[in-house]
N, C-alpha and C. Protein backbone atom coordinates (compact mmCIF):
# COMPACT_ATOMS: atom_id res chain seq x y z
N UNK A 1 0.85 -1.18 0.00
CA UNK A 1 0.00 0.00 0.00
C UNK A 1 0.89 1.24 0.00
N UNK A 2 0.18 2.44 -0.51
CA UNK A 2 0.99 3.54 -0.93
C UNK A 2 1.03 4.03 0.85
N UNK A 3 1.58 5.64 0.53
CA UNK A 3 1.72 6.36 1.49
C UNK A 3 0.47 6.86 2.02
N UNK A 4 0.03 7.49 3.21
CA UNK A 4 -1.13 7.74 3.74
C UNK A 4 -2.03 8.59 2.61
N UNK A 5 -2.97 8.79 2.37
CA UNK A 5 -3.90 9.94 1.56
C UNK A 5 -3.87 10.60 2.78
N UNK A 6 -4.28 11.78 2.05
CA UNK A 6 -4.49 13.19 2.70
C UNK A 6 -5.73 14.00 2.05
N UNK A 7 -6.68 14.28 3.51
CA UNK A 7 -8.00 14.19 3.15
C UNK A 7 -8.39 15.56 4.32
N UNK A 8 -8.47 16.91 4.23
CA UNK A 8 -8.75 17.38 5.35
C UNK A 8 -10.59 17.49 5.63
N UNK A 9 -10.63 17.31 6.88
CA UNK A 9 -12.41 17.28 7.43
C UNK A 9 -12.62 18.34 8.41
N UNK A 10 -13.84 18.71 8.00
CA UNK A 10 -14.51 19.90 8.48
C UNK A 10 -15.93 19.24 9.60
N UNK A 11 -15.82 19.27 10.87
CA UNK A 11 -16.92 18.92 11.18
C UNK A 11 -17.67 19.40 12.05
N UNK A 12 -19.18 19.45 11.70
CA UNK A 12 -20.17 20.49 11.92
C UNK A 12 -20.58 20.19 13.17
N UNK A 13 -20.58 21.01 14.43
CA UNK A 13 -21.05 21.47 15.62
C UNK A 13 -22.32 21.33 16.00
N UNK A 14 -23.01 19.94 16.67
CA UNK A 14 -24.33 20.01 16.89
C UNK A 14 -25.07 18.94 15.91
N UNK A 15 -24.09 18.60 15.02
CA UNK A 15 -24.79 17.79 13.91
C UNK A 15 -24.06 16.78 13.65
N UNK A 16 -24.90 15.62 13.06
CA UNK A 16 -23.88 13.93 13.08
C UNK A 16 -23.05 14.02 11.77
N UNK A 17 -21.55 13.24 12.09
CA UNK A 17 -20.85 13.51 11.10
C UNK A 17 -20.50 12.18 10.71
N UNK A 18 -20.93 12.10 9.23
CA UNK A 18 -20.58 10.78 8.42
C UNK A 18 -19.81 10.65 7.46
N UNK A 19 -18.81 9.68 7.39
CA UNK A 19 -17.69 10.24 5.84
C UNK A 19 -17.67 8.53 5.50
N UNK A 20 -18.14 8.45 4.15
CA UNK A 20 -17.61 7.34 3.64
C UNK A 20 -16.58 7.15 2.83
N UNK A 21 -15.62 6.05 3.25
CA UNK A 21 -14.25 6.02 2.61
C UNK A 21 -14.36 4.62 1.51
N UNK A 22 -13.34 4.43 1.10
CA UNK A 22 -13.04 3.34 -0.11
C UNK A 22 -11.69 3.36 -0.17
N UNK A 23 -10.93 2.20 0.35
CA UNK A 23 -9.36 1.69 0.50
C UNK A 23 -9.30 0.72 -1.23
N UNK A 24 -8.50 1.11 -2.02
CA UNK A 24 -8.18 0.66 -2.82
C UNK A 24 -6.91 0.13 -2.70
N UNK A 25 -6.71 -0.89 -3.31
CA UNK A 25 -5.35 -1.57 -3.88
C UNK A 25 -4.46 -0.14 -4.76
N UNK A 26 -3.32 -0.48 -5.25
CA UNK A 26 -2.74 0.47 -6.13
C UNK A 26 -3.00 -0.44 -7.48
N UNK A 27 -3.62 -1.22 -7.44
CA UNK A 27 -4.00 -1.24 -8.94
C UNK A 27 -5.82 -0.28 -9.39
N UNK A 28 -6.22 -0.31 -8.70
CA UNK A 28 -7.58 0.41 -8.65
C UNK A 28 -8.40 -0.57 -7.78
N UNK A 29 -8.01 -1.75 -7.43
CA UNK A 29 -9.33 -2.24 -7.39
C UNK A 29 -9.43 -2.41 -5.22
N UNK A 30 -11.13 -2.62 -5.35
CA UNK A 30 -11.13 -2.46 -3.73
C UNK A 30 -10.30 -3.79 -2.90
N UNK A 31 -9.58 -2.70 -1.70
CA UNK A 31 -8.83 -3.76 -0.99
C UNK A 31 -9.80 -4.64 -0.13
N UNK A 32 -9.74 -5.64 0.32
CA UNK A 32 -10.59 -6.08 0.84
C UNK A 32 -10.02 -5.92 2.37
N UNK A 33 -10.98 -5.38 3.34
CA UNK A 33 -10.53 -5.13 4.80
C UNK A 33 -10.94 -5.75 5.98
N UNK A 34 -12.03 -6.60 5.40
CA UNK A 34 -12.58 -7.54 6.35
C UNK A 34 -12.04 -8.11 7.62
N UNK A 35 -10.39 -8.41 7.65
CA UNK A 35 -10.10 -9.02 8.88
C UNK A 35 -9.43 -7.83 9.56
N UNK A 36 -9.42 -6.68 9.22
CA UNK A 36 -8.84 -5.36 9.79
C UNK A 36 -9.84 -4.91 10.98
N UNK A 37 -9.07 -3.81 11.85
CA UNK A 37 -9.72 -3.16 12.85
C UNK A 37 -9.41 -1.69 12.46
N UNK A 38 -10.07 -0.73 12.48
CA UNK A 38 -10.22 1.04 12.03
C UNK A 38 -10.21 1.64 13.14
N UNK A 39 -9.13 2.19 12.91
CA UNK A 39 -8.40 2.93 14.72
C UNK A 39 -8.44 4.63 14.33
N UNK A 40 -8.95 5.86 14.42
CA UNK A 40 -9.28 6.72 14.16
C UNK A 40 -8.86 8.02 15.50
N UNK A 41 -7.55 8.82 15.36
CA UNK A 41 -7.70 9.49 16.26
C UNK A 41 -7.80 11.01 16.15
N UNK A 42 -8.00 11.77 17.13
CA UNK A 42 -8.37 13.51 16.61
C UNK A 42 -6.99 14.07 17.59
N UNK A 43 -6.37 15.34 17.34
CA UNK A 43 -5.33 15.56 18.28
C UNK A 43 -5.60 17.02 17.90
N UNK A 44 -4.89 17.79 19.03
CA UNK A 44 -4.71 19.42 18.73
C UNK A 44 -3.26 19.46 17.95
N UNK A 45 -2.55 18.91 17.82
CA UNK A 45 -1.27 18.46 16.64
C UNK A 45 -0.48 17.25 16.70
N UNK A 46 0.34 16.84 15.93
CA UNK A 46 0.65 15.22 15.92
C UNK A 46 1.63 15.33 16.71
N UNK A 47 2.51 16.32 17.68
CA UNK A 47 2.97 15.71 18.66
C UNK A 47 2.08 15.46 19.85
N UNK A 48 1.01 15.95 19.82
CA UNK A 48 0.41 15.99 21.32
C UNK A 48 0.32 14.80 21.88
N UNK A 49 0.30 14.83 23.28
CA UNK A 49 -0.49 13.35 23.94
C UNK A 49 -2.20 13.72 24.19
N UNK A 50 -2.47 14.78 24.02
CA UNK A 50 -4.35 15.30 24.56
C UNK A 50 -4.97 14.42 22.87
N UNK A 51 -5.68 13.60 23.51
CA UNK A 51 -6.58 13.10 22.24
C UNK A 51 -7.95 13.92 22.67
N UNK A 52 -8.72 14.69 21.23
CA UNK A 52 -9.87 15.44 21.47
C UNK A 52 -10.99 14.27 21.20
N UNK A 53 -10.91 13.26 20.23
CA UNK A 53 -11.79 12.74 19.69
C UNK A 53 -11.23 11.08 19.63
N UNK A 54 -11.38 9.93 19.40
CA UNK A 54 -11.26 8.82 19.36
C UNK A 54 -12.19 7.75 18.97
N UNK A 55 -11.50 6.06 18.63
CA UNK A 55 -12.75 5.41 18.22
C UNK A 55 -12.32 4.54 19.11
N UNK A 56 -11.26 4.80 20.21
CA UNK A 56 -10.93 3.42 21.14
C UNK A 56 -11.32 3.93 22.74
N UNK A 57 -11.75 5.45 23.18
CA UNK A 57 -13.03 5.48 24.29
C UNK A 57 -13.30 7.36 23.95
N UNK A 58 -13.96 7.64 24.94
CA UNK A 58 -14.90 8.67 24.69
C UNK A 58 -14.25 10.21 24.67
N UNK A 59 -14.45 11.39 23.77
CA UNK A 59 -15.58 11.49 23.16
C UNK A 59 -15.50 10.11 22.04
N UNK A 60 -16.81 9.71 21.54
CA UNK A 60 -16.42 8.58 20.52
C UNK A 60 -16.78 8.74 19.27
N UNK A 61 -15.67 7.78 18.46
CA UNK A 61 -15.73 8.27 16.68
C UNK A 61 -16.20 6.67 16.89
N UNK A 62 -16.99 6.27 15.81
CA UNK A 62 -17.81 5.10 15.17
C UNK A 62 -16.99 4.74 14.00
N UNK A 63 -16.26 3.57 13.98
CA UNK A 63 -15.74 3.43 12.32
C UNK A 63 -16.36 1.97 12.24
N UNK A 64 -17.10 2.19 11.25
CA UNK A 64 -17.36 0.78 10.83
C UNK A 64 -17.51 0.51 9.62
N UNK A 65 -17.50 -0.82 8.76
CA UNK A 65 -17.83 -1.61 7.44
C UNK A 65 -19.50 -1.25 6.98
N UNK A 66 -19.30 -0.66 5.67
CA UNK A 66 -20.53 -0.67 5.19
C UNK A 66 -21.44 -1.68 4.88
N UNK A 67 -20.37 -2.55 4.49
CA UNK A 67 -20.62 -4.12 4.06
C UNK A 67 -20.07 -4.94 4.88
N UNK A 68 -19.55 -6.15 4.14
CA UNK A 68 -19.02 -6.91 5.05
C UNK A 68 -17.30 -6.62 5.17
N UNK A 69 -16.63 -5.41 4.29
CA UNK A 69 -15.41 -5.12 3.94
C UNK A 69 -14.78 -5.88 2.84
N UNK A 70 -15.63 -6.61 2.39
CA UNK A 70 -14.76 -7.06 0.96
C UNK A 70 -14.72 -6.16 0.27
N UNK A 71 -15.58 -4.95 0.44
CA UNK A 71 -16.14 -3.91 -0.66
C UNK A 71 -14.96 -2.97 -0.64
N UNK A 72 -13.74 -2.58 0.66
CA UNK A 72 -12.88 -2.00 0.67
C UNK A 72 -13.72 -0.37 1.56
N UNK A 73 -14.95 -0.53 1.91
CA UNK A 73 -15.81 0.64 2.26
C UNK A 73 -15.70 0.82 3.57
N UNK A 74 -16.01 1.59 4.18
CA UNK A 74 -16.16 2.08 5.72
C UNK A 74 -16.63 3.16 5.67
N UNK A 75 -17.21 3.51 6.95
CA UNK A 75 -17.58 5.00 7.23
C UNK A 75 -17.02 5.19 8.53
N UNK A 76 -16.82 6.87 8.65
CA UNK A 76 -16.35 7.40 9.97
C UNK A 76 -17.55 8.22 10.04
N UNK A 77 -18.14 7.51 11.75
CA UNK A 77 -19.64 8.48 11.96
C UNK A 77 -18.99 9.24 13.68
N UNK A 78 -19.64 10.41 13.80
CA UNK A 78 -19.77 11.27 15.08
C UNK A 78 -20.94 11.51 15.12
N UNK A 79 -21.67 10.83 16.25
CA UNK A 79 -22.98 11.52 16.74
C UNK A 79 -22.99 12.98 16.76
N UNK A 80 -24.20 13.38 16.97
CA UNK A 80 -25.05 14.61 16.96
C UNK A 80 -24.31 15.35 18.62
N UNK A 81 -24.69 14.39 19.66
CA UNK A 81 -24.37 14.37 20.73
C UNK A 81 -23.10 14.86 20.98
N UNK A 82 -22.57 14.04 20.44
CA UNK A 82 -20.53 14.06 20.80
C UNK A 82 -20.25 15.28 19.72
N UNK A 83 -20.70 15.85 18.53
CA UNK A 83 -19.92 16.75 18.01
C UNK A 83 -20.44 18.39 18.72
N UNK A 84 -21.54 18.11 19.61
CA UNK A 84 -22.55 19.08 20.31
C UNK A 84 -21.08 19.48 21.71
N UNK A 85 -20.61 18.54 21.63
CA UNK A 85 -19.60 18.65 23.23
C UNK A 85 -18.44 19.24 23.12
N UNK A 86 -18.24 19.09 21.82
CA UNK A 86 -16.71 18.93 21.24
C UNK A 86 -15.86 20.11 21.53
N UNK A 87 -14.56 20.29 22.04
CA UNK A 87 -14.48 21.54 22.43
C UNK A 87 -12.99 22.40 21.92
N UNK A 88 -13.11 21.88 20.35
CA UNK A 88 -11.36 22.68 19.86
C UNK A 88 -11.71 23.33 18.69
N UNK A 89 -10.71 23.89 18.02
CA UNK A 89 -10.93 24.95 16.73
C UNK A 89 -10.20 24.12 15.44
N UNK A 90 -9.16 23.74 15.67
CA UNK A 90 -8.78 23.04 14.32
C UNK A 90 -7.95 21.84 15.59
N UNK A 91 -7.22 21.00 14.77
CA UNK A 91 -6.53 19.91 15.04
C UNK A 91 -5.96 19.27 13.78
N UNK A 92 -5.69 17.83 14.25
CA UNK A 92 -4.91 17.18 13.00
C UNK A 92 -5.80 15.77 13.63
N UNK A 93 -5.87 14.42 12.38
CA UNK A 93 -6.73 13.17 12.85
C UNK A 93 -5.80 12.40 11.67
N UNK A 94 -5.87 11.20 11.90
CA UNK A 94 -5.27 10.04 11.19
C UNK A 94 -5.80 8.84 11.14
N UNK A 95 -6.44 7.99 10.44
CA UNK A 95 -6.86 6.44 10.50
C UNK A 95 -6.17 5.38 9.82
N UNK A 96 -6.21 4.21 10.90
CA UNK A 96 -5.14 3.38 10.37
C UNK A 96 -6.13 2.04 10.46
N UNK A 97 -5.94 1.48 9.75
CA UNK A 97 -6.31 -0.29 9.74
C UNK A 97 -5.07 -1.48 10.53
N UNK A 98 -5.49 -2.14 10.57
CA UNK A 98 -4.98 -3.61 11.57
C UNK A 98 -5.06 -4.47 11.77
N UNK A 99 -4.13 -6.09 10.64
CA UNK A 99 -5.24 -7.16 11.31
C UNK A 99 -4.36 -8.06 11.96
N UNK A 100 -4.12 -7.05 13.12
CA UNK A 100 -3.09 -7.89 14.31
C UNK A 100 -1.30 -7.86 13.63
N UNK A 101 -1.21 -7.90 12.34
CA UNK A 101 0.03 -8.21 12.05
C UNK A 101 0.13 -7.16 11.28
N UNK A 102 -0.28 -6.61 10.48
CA UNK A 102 -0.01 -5.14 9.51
C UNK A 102 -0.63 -4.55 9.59
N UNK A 103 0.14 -2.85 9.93
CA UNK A 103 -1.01 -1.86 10.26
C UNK A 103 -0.60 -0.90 9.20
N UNK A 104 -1.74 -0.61 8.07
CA UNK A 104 -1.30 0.44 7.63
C UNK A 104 -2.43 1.85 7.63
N UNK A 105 -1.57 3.46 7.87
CA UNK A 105 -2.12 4.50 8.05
C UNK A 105 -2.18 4.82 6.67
N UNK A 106 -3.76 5.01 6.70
CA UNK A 106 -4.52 4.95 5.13
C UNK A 106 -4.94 6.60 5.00
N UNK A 107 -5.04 7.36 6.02
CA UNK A 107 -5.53 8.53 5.92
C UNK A 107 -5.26 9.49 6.99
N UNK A 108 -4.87 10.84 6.24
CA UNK A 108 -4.43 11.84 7.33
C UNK A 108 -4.80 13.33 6.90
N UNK A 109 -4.69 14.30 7.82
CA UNK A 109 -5.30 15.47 7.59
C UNK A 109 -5.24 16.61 8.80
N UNK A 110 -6.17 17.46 8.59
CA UNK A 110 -6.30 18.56 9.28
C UNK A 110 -7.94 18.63 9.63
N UNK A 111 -8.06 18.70 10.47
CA UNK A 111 -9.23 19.08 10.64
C UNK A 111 -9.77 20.26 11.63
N UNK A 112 -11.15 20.83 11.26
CA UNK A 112 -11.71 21.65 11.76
C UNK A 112 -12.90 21.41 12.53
N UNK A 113 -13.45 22.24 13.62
CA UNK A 113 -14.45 22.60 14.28
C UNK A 113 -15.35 23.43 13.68
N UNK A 114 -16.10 23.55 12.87
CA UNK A 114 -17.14 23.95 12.68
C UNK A 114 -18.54 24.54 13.47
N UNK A 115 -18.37 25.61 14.21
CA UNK A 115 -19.26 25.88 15.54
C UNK A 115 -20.51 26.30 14.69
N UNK A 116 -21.54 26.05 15.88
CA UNK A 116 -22.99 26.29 15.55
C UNK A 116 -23.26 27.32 16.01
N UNK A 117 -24.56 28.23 15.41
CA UNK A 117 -24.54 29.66 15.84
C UNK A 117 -26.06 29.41 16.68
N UNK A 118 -26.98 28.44 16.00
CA UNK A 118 -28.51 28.44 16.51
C UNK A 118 -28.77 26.95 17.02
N UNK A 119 -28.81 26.81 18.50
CA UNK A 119 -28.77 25.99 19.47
C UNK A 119 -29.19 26.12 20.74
């Protein structure tokens, strides 16, 4: 697998946040991820130790298979709830796959807080 993609996310304050992804092979076609685990973290920058957001305890990110992962699909969901709490302005997030023996970081970025004005 290539080097991480780079994907920056914007996410909206008060409202559920859903992103569907697609892990391809480098030939085009979908990788199959089925025996993998989707580890997803949020930081105020990539040295920090403060995690803002996570999918391994709370606040909590949801990563799961659309299918059964042969399809190479997933989504990253944030409740309504948890992005209502959320409490930073920008950061940096990264997701990696895992199936016990190879882990590779498939996606990285910047991300934003998006605050709500009517609440």
């Amino acid at each position: 697998m290539d080097l991480a993609g780079r994907w920056d996310l914007v996410i909206e304050e008060g409202v559920k946040f859903v992103r569907v992804f697609l892990i391809e092979e480098s030939d085009g076609s979908a990788m199959d991820i089925s025996s993998y685990t989707i580890t997803m973290k949020i930081r105020p920058h990539a040295e920090s130790a403060t995690v803002i957001a996570t999918t391994v305890t709370s606040p909590l990110i949801t990563a799961a298979f659309t299918g059964d992962g042969t399809d190479g699909k997933f989504d990253i969901t944030i409740e309504a709830a948890v992005t209502a709490v959320l409490d930073f302005t920008r950061g940096v997030y990264d997701i990696k796959i895992t199936n016990g023996t190879t882990i590779y970081r498939i996606l990285q970025g910047n991300v934003r807080l998006d605050r709500e004005v009517t609440y």
